[in-house]
PDB file of N, CA and C in Angstrom:
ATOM      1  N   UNK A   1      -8.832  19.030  -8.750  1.00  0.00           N
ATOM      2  CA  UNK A   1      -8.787  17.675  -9.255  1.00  0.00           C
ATOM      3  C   UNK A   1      -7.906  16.777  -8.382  1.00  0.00           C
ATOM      4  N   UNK A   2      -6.711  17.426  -8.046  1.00  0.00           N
ATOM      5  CA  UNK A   2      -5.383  16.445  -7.156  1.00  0.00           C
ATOM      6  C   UNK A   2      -6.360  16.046  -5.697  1.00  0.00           C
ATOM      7  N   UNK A   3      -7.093  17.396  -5.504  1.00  0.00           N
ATOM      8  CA  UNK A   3      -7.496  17.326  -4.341  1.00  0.00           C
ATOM      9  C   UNK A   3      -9.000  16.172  -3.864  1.00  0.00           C
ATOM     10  N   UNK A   4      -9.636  15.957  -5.020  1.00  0.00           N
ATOM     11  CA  UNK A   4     -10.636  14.648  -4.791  1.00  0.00           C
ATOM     12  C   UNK A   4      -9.963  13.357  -5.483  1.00  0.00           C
ATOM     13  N   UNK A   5      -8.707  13.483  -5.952  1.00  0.00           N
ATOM     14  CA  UNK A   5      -8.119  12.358  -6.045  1.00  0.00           C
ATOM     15  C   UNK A   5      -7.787  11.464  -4.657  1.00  0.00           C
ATOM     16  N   UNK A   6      -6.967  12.755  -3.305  1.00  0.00           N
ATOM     17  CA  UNK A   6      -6.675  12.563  -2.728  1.00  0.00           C
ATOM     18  C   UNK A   6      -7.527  12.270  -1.002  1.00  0.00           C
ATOM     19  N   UNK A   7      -9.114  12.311  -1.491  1.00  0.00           N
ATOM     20  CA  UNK A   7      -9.621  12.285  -1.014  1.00  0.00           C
ATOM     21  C   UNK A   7     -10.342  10.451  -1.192  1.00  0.00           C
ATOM     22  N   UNK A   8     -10.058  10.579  -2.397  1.00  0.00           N
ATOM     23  CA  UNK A   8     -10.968   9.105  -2.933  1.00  0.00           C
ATOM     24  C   UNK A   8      -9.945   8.043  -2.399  1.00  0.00           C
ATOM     25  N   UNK A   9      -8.656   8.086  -2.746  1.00  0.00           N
ATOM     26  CA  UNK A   9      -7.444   7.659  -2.576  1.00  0.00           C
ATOM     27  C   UNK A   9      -7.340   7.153  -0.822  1.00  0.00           C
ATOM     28  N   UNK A  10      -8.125   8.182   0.055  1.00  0.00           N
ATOM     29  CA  UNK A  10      -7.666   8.158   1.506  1.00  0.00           C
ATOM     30  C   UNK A  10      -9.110   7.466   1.737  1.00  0.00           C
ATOM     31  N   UNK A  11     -10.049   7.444   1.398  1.00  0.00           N
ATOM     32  CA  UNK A  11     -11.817   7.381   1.780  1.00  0.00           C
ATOM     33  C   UNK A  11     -12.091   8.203   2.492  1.00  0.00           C
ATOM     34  N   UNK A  12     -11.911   9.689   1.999  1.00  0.00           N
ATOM     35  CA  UNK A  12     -12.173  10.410   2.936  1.00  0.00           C
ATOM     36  C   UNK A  12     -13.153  11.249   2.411  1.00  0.00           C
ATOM     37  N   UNK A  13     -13.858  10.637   1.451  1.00  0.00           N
ATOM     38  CA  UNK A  13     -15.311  11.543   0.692  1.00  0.00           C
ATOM     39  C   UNK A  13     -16.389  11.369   1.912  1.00  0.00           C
ATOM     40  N   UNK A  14     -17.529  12.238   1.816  1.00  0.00           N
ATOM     41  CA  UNK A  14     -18.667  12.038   2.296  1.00  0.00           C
ATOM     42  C   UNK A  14     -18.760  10.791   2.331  1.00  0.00           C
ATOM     43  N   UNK A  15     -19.145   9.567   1.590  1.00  0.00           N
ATOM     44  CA  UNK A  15     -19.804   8.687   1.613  1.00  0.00           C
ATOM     45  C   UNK A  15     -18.628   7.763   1.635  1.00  0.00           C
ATOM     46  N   UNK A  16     -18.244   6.457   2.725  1.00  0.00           N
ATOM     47  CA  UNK A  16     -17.419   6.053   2.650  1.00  0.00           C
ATOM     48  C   UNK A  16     -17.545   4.851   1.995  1.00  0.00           C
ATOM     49  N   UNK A  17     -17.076   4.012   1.145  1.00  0.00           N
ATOM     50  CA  UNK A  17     -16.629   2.397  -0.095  1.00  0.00           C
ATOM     51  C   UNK A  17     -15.723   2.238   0.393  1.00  0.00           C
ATOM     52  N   UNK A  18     -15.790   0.800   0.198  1.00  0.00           N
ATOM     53  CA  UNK A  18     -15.006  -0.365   0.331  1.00  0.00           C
ATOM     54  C   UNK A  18     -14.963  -0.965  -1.690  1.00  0.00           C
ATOM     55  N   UNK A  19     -13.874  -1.073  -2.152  1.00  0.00           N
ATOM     56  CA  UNK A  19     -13.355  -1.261  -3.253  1.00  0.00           C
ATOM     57  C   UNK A  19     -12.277  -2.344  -3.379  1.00  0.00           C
ATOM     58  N   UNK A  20     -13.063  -3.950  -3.466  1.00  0.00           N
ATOM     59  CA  UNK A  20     -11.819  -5.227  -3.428  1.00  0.00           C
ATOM     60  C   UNK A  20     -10.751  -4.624  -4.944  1.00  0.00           C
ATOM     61  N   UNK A  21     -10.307  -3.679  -5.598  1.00  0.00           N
ATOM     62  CA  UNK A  21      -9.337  -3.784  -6.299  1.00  0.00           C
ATOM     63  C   UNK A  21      -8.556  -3.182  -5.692  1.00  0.00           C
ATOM     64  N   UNK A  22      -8.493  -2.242  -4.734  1.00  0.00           N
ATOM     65  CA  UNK A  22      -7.786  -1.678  -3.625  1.00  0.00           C
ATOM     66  C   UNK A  22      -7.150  -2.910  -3.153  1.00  0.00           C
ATOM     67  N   UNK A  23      -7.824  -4.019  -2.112  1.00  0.00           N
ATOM     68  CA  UNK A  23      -7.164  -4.906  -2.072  1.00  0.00           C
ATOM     69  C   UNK A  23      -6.415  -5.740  -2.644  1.00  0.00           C
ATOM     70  N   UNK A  24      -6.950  -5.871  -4.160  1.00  0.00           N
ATOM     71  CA  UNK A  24      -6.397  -6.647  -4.782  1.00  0.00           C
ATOM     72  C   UNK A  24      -5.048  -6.222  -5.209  1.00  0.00           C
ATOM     73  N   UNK A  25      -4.773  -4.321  -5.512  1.00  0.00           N
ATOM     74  CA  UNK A  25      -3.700  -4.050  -5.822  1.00  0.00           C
ATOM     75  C   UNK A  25      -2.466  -3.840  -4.935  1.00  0.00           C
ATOM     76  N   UNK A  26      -3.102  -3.438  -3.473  1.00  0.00           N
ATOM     77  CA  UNK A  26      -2.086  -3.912  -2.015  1.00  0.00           C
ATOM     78  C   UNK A  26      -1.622  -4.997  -2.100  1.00  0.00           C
ATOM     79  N   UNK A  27      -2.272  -6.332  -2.198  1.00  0.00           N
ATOM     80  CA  UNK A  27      -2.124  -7.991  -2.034  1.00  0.00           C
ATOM     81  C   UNK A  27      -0.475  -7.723  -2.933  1.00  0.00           C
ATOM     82  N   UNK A  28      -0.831  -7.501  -4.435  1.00  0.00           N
ATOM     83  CA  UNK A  28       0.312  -7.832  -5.514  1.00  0.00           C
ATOM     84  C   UNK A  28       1.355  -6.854  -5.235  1.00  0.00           C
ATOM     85  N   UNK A  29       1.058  -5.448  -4.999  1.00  0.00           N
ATOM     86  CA  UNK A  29       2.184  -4.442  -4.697  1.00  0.00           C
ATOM     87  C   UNK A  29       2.676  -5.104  -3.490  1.00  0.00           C
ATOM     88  N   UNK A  30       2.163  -5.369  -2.288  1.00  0.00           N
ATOM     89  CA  UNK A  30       3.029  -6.086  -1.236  1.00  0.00           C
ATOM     90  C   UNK A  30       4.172  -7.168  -1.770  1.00  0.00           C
ATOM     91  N   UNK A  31       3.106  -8.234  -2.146  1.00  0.00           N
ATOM     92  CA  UNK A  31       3.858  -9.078  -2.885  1.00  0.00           C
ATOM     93  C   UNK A  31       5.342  -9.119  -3.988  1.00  0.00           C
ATOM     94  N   UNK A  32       5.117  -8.329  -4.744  1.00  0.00           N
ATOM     95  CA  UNK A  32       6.279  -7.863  -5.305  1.00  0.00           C
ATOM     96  C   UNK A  32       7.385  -6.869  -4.876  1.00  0.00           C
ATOM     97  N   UNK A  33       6.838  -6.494  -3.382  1.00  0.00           N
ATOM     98  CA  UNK A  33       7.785  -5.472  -2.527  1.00  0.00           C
ATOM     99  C   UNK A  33       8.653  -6.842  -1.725  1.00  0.00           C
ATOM    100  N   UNK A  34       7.651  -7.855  -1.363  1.00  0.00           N
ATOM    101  CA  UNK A  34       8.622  -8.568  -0.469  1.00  0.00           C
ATOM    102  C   UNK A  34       9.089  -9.465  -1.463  1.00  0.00           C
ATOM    103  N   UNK A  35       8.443 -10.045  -2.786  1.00  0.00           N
ATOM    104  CA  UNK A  35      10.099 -11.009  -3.366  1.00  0.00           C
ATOM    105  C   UNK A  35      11.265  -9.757  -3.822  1.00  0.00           C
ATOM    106  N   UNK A  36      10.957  -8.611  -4.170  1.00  0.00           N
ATOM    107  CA  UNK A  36      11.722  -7.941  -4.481  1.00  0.00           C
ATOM    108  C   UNK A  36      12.925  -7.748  -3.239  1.00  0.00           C
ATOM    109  N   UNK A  37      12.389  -7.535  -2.208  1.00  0.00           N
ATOM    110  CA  UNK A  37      13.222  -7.300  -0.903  1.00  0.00           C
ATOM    111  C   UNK A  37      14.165  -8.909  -0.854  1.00  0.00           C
ATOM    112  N   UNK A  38      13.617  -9.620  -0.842  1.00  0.00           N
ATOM    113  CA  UNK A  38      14.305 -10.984  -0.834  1.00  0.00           C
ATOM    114  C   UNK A  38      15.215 -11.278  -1.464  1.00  0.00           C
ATOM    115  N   UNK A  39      15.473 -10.778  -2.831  1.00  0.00           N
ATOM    116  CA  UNK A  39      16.257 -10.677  -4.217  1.00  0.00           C
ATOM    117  C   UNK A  39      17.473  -9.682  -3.366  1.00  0.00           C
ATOM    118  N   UNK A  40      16.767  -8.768  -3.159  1.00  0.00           N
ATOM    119  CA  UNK A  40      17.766  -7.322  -2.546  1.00  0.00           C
ATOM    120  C   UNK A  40      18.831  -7.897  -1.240  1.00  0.00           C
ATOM    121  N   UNK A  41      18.042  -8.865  -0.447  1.00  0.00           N
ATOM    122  CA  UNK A  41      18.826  -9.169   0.739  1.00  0.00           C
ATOM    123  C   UNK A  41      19.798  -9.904   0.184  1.00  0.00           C
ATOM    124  N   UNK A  42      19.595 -11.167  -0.795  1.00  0.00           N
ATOM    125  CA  UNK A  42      20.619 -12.078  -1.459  1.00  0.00           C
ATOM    126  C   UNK A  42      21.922 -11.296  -1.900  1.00  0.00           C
ATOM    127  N   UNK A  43      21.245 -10.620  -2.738  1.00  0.00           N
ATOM    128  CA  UNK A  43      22.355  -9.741  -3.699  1.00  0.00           C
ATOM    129  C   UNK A  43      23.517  -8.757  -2.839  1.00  0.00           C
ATOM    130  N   UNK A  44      22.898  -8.109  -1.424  1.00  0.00           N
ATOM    131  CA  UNK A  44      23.516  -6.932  -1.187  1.00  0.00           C
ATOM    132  C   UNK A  44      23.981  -8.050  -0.153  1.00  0.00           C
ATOM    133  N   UNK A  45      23.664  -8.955   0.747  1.00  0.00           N
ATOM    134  CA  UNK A  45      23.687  -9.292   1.985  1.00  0.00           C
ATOM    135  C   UNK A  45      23.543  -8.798   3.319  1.00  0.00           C
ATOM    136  N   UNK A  46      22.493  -8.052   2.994  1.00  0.00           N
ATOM    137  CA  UNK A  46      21.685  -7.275   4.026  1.00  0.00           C
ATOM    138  C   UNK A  46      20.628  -6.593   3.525  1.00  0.00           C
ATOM    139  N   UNK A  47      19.733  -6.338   4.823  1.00  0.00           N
ATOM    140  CA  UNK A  47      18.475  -6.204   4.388  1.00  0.00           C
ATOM    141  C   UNK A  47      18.329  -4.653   3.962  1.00  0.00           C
ATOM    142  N   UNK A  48      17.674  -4.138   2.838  1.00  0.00           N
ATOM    143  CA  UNK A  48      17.004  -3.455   2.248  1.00  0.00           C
ATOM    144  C   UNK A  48      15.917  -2.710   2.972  1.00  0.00           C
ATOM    145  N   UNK A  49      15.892  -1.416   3.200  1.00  0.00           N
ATOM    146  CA  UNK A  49      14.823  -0.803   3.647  1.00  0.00           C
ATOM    147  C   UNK A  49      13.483  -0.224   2.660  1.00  0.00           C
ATOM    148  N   UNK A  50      14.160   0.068   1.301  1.00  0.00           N
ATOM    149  CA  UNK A  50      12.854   0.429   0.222  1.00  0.00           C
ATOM    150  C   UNK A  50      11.447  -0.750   0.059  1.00  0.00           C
ATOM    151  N   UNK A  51      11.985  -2.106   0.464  1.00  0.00           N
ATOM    152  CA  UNK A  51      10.863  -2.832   0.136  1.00  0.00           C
ATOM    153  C   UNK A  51       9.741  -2.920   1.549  1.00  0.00           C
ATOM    154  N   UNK A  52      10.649  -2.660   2.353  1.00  0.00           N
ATOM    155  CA  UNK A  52      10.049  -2.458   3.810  1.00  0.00           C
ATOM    156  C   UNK A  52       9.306  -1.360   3.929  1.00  0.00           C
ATOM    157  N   UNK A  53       9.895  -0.570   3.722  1.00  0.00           N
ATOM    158  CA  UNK A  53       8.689   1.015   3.131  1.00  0.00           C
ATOM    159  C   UNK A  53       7.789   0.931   2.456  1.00  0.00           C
ATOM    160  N   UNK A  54       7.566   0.016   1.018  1.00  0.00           N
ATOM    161  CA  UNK A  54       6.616   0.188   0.526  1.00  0.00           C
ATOM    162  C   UNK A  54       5.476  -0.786   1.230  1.00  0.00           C
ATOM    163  N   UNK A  55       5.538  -1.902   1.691  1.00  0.00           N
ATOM    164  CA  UNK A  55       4.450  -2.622   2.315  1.00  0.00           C
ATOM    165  C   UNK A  55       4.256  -1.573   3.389  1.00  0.00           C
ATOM    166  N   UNK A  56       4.829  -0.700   4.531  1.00  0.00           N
ATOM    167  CA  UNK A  56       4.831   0.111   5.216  1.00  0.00           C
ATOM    168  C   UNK A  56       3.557   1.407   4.776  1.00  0.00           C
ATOM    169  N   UNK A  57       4.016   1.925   3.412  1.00  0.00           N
ATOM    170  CA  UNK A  57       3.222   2.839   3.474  1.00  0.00           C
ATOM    171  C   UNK A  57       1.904   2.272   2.337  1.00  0.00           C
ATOM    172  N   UNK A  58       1.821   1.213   1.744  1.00  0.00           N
ATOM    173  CA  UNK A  58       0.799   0.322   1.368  1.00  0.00           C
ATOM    174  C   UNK A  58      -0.309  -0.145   3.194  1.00  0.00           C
ATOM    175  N   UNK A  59       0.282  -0.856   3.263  1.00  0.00           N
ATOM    176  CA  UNK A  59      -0.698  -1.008   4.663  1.00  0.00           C
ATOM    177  C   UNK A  59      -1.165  -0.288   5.741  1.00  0.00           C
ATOM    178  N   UNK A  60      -0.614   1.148   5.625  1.00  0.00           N
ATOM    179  CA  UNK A  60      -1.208   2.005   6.182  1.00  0.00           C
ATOM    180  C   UNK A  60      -2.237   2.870   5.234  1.00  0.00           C
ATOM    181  N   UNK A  61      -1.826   3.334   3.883  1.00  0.00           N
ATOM    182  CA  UNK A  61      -3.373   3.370   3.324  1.00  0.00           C
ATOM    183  C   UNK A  61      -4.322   2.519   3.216  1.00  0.00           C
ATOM    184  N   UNK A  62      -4.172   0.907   3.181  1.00  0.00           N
ATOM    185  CA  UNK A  62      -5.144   0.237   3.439  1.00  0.00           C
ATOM    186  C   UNK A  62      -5.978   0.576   4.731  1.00  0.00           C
ATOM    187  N   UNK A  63      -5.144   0.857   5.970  1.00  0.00           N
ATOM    188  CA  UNK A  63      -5.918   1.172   7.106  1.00  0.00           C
ATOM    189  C   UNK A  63      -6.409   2.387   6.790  1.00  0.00           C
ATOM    190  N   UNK A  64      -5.944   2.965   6.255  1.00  0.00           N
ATOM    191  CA  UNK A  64      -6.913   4.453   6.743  1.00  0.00           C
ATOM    192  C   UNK A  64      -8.702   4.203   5.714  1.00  0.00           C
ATOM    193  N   UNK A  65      -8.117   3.190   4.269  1.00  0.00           N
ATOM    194  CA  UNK A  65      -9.123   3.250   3.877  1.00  0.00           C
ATOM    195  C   UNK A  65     -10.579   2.525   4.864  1.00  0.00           C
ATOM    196  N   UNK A  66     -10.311   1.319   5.367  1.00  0.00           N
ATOM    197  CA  UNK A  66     -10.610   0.522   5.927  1.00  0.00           C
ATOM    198  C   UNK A  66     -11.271   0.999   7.265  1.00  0.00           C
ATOM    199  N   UNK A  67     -10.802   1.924   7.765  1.00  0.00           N
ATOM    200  CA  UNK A  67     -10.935   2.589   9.134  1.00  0.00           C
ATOM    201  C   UNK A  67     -12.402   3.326   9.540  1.00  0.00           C
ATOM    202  N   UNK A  68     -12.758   3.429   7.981  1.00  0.00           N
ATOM    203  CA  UNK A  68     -14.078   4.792   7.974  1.00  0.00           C
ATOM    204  C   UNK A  68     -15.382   4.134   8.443  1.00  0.00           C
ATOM    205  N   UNK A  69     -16.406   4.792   9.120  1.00  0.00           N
ATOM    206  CA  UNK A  69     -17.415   4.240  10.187  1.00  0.00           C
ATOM    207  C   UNK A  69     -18.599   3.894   8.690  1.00  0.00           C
TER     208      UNK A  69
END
């Protein structure tokens, strides 16, 4: 089960989709990674690496989904 999760998750089934709620949920998770990071820089006075990670490893599953022929 973990294992065609992690397949659907990557587009790495036989048949490759394109799915705009994928995008749509990157767009808002980004989004709330970078006001969140912004909040974080104010508060600490320096920049934050967790919000940088998550657009980080968000936009690289977008690519891999994105990538398939």
């Amino acid at each position: 089960m973990l294992w065609k999760w992690f397949l659907y998750i990557t587009n790495n089934e036989s048949k490759s989709r394109h799915e705009q709620h994928f995008d749509v949920a990157f767009f808002v998770i980004n989004t709330l990674a970078g006001i969140f990071g912004i909040f974080m820089f104010i508060i600490h006075e320096e920049p934050q690496w967790i919000p940088i990670l998550v657009i980080e490893y968000t936009w690289a599953l977008d690519n891999m989904r994105h990538n398939r022929p």
